[in-house]
C-alpha atoms as a PDB file:
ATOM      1  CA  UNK A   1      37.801 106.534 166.554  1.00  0.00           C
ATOM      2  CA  UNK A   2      38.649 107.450 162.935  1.00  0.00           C
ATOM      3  CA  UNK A   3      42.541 107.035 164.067  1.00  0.00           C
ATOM      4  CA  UNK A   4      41.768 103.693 164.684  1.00  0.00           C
ATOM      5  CA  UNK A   5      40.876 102.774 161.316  1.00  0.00           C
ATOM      6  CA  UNK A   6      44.905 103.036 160.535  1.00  0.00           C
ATOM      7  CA  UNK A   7      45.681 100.034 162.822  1.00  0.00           C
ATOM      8  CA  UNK A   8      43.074  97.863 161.419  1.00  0.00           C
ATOM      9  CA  UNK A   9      44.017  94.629 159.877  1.00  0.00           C
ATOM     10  CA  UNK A  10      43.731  94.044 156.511  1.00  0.00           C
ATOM     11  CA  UNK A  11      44.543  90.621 154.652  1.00  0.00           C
ATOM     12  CA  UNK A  12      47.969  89.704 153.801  1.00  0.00           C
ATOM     13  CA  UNK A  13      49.463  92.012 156.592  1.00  0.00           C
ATOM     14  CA  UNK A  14      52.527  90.645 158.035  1.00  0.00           C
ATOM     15  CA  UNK A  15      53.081  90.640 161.641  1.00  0.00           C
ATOM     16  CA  UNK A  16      55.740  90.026 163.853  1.00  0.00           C
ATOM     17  CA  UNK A  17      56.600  90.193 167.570  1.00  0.00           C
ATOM     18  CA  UNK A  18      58.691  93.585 168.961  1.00  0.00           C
ATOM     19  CA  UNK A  19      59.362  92.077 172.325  1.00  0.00           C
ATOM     20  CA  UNK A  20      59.592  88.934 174.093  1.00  0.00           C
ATOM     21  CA  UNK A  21      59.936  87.328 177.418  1.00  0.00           C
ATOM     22  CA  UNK A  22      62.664  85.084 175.912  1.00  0.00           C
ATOM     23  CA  UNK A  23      64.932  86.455 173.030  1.00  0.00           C
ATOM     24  CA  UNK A  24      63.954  83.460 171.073  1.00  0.00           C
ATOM     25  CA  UNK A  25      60.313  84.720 170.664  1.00  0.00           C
ATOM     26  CA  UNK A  26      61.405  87.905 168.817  1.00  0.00           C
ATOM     27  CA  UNK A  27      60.679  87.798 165.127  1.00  0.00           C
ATOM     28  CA  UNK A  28      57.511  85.206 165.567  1.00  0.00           C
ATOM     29  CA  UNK A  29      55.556  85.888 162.556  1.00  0.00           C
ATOM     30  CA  UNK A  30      51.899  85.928 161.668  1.00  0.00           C
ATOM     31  CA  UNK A  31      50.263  85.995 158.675  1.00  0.00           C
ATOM     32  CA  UNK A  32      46.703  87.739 158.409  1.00  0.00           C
ATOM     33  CA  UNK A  33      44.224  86.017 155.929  1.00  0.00           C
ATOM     34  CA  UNK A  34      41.142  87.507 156.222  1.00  0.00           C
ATOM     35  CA  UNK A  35      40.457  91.509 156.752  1.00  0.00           C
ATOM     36  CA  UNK A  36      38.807  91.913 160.071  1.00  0.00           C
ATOM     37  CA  UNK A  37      37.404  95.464 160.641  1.00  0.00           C
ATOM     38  CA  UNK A  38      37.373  94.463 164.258  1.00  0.00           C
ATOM     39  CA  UNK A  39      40.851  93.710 165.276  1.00  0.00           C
ATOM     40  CA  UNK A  40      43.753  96.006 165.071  1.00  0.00           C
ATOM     41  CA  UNK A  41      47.502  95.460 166.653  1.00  0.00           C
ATOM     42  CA  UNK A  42      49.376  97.396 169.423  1.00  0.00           C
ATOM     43  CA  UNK A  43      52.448  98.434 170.209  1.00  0.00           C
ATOM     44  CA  UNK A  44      54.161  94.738 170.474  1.00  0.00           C
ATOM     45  CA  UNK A  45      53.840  94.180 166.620  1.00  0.00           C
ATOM     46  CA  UNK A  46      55.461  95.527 163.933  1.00  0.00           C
ATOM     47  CA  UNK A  47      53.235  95.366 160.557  1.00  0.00           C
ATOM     48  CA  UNK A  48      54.352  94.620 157.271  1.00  0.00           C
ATOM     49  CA  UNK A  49      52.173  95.993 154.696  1.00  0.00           C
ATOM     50  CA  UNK A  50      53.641  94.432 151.519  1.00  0.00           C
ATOM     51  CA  UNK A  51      53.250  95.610 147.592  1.00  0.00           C
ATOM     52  CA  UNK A  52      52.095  92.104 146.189  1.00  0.00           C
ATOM     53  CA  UNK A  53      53.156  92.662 142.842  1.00  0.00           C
ATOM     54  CA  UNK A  54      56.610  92.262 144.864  1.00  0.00           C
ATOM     55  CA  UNK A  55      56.941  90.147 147.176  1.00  0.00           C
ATOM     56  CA  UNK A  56      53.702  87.667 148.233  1.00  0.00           C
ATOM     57  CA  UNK A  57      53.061  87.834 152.246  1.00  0.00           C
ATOM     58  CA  UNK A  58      52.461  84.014 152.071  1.00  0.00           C
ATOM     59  CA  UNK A  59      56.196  83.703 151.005  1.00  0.00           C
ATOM     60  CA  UNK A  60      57.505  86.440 153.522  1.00  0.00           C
ATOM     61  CA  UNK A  61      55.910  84.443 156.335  1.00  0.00           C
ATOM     62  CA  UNK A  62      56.957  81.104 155.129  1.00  0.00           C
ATOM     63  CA  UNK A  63      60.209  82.252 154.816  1.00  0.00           C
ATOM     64  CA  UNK A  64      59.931  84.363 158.175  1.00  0.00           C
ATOM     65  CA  UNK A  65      59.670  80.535 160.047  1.00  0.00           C
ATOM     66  CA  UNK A  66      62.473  79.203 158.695  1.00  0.00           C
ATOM     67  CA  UNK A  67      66.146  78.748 160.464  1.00  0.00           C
ATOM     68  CA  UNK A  68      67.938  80.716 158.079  1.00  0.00           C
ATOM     69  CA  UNK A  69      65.340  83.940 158.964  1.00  0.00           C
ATOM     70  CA  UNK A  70      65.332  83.196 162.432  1.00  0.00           C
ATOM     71  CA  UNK A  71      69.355  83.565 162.965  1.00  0.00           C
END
């Protein structure tokens, strides 16, 4: 159970799809704005914990949507 704890979500966590049925769902992005204790990701997501002195997770998202990210 205390393994679990590592995959928990925490705000401004950055995820995106691994795999898709279509190639055109890779990449999807998704933003996480509130810590939830509760909910963790699998193996399907990649997470993107970002230093927010950096690089803001609102921006990588935003930027994650757009057609120049999603070539």
């Amino acid at each position: 159970l205390s393994d679990l704890k590592k995959f928990n979500l925490k705000s401004g966590d950055v995820l995106f799809n691994r795999s898709s049925l279509v190639r055109s769902g890779i990449g999807w992005p998704f933003l996480v704005r509130q810590e939830d204790n509760t909910a963790t990701f699998d193996c399907h997501l990649i997470r993107v914990k970002l230093n927010k002195e950096k690089i803001l997770p609102e921006y990588l998202y935003i930027y994650s949507l757009s057609p120049w990210a999603r070539k």
